[in-house]
C-alpha atoms as a PDB file:
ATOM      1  CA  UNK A   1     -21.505-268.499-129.135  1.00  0.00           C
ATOM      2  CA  UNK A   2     -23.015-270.306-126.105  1.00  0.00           C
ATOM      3  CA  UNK A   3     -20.260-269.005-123.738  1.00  0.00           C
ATOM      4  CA  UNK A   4     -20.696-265.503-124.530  1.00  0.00           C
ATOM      5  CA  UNK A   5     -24.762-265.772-124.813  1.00  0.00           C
ATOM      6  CA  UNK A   6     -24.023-267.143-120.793  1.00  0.00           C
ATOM      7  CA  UNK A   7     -21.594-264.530-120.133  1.00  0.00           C
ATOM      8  CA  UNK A   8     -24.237-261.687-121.435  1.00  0.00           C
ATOM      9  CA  UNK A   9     -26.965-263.024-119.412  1.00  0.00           C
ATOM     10  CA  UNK A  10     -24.664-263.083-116.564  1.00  0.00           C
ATOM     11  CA  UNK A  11     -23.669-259.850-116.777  1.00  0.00           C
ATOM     12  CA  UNK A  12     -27.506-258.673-116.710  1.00  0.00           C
ATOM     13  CA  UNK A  13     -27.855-260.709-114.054  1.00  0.00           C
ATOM     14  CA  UNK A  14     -25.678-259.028-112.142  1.00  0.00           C
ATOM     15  CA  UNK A  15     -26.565-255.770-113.034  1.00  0.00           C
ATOM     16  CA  UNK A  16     -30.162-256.081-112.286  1.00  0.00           C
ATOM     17  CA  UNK A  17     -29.561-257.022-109.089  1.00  0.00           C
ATOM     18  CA  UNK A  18     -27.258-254.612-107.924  1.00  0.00           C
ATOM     19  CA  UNK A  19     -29.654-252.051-109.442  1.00  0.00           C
ATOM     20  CA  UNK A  20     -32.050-253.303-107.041  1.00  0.00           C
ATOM     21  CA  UNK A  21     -33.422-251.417-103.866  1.00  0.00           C
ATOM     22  CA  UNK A  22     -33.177-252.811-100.238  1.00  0.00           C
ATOM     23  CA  UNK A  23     -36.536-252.045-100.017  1.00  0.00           C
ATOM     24  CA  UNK A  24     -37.222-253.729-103.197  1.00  0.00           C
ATOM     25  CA  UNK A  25     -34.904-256.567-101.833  1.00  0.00           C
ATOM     26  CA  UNK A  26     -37.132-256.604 -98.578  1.00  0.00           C
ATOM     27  CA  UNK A  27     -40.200-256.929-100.303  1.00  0.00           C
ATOM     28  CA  UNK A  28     -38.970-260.043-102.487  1.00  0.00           C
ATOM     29  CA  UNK A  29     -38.079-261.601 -99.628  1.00  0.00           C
ATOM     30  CA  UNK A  30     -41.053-261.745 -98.389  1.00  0.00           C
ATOM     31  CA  UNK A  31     -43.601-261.992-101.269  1.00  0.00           C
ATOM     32  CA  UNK A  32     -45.584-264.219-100.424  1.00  0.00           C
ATOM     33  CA  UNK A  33     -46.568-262.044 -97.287  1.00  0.00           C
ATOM     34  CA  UNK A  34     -46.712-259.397 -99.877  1.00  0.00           C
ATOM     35  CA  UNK A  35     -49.339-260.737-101.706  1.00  0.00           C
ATOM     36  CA  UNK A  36     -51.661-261.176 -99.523  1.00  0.00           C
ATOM     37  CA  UNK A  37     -52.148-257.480 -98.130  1.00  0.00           C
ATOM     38  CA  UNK A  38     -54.592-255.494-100.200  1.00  0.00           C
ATOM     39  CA  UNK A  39     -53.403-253.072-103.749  1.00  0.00           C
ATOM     40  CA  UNK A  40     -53.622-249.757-101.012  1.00  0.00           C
ATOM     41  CA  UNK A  41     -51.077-250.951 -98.402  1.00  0.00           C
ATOM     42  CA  UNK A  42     -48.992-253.141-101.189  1.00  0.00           C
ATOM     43  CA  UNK A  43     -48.637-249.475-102.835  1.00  0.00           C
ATOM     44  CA  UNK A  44     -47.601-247.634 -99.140  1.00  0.00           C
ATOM     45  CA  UNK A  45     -45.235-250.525 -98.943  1.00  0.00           C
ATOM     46  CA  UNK A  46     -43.653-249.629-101.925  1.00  0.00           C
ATOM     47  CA  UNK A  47     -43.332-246.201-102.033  1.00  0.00           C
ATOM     48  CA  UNK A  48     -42.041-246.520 -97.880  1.00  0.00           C
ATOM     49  CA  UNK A  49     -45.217-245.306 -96.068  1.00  0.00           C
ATOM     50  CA  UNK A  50     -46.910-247.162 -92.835  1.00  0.00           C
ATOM     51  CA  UNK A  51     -50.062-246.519 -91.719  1.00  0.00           C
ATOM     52  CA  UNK A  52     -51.886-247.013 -88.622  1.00  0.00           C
ATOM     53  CA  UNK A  53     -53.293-251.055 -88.025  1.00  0.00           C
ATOM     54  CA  UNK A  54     -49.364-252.349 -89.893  1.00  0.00           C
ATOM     55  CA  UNK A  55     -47.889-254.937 -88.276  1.00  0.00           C
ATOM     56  CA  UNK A  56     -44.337-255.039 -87.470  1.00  0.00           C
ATOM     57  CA  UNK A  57     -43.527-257.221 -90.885  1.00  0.00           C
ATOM     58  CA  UNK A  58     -45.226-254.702 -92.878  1.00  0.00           C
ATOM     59  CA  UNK A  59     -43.431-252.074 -91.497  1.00  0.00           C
ATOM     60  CA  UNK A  60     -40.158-253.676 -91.391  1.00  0.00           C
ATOM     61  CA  UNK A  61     -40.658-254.165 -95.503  1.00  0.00           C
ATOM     62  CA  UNK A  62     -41.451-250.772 -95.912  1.00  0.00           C
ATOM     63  CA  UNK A  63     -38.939-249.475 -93.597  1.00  0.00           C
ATOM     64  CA  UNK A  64     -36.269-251.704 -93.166  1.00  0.00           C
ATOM     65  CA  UNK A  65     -35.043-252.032 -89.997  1.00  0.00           C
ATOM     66  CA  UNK A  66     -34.980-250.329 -86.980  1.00  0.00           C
ATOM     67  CA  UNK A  67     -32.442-248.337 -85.790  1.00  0.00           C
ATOM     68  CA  UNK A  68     -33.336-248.265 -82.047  1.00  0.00           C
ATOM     69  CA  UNK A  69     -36.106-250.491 -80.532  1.00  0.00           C
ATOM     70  CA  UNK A  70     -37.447-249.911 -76.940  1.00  0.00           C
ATOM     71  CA  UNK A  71     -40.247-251.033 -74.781  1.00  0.00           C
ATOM     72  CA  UNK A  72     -42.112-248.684 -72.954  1.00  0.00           C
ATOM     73  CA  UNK A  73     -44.990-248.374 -70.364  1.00  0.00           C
ATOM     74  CA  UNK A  74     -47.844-245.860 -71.313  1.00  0.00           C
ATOM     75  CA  UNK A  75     -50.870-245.618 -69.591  1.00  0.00           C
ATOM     76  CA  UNK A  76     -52.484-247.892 -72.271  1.00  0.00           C
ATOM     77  CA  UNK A  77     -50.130-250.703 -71.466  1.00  0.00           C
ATOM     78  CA  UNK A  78     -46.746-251.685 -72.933  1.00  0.00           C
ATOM     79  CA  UNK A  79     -45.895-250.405 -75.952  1.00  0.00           C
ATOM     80  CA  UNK A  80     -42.975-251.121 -78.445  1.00  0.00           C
ATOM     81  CA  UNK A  81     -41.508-248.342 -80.036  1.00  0.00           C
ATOM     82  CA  UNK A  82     -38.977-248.525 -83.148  1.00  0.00           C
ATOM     83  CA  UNK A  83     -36.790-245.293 -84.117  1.00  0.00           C
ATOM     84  CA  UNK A  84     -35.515-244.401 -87.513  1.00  0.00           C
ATOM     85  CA  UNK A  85     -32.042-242.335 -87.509  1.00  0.00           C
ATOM     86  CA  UNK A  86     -30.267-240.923 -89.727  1.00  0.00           C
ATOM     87  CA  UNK A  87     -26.041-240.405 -88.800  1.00  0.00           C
ATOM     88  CA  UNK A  88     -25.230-236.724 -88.478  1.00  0.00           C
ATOM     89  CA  UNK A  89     -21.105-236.305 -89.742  1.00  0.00           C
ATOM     90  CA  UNK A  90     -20.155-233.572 -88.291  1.00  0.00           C
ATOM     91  CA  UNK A  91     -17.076-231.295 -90.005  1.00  0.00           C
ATOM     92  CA  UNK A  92     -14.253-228.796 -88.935  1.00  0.00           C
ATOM     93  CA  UNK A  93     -11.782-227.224 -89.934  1.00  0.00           C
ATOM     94  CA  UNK A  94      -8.657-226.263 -87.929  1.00  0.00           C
ATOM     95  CA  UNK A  95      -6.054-223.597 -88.241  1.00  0.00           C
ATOM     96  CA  UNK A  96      -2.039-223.810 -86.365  1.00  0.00           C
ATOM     97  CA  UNK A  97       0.812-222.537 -86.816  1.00  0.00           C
ATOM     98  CA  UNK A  98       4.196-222.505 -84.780  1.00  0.00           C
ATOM     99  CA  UNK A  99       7.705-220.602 -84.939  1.00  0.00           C
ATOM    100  CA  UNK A 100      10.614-222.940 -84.298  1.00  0.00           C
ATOM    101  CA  UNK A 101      14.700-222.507 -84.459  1.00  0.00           C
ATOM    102  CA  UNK A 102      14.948-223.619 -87.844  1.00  0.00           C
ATOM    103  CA  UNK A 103      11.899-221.819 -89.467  1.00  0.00           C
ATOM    104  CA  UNK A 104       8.057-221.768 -89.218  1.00  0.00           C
ATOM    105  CA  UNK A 105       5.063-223.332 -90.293  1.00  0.00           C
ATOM    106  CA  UNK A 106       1.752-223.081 -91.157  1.00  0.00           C
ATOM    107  CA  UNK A 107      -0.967-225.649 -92.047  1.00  0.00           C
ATOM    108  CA  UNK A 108      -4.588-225.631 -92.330  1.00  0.00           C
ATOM    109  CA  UNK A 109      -6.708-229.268 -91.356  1.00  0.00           C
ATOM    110  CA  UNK A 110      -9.690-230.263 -91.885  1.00  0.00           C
ATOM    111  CA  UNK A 111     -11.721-233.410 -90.587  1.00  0.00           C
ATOM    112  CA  UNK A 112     -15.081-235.471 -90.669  1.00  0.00           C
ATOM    113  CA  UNK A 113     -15.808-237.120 -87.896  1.00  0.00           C
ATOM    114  CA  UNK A 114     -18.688-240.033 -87.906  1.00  0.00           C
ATOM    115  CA  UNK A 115     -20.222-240.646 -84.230  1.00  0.00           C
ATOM    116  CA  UNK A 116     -23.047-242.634 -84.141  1.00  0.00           C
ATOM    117  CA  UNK A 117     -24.442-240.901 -80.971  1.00  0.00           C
ATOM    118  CA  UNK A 118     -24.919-237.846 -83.204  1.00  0.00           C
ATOM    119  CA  UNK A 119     -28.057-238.784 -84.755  1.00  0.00           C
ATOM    120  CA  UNK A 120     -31.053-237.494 -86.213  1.00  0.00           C
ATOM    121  CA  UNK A 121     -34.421-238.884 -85.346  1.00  0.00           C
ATOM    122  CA  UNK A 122     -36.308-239.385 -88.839  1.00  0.00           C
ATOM    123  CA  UNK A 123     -39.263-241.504 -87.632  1.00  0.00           C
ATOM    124  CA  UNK A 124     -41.033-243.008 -84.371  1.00  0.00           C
ATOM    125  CA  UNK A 125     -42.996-246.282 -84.752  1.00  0.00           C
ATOM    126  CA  UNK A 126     -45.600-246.989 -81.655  1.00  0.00           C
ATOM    127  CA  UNK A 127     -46.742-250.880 -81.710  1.00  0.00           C
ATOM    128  CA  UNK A 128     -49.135-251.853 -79.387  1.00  0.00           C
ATOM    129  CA  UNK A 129     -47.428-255.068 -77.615  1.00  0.00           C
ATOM    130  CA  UNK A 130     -50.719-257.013 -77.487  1.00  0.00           C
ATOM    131  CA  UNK A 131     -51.884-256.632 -80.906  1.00  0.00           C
ATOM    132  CA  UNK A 132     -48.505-256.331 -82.502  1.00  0.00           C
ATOM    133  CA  UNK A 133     -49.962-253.478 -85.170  1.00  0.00           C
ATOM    134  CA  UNK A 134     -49.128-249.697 -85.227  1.00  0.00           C
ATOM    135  CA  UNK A 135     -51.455-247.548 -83.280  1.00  0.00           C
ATOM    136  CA  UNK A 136     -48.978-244.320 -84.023  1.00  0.00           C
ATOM    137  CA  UNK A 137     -46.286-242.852 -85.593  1.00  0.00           C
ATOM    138  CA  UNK A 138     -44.334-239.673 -86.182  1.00  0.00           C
ATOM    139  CA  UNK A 139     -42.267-238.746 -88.797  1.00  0.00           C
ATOM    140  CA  UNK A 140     -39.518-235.698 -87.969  1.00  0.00           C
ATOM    141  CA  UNK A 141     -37.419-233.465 -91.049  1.00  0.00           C
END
């Protein structure tokens, strides 16, 4: 009885956890941050919204992270930016055929091909390099 009552909780173990968000996973990993930010921004957290005056840990739970991270020079200093991208597969299909001394063919192809230079730009985090806290963002569809 007490090896399958440990087996059971096992297996719910496991399942809750895989059933488990990264953003979820994010947040538990940094709870005790978490806790200390006020109900409004614990609540953009969650639901993966930023707002102006976040700091790059609060982002980085809401968001995960980056997929691109640059530093730039604006005329109100340095800046850091972090991009959000999204892989674009891209799909075709192909059509051949040939004539030979023994017969002909036809065939009909089709591929998916993954580049990760073929990417759409979901989101653009500004920092401001002194404070370390968002002073803009853009968000693309």
């Amino acid at each position: 009885m007490k090896t399958l009552t440990f087996w059971t909780l096992a297996l719910f173990a496991v399942l809750f956890t895989a059933c488990s968000t990264p953003q979820n996973q994010r947040i538990s990993q940094n709870q005790a941050a978490f806790n200390t930010y006020t109900p409004a921004e614990r609540q953009m957290i969650r639901t993966q919204q930023i707002a102006v005056g976040f700091d790059q840990d609060m982002v980085r739970m809401a968001l995960g992270d980056p997929s691109h991270e640059t530093t730039v020079d604006s005329a109100a200093g340095k800046q850091i930016v972090w991009e959000y991208r999204q892989i674009k597969p891209s799909m075709g299909i192909s059509l051949g055929g040939g004539v030979g001394s023994r017969g002909s063919g036809v065939g009909i192809g089709t591929g998916v091909n993954v580049n990760p230079n073929n990417t759409k730009l979901l989101k653009r985090v500004v920092f401001d390099r002194q404070t370390g806290k968002v002073s803009t963002f853009e968000s693309y569809n």
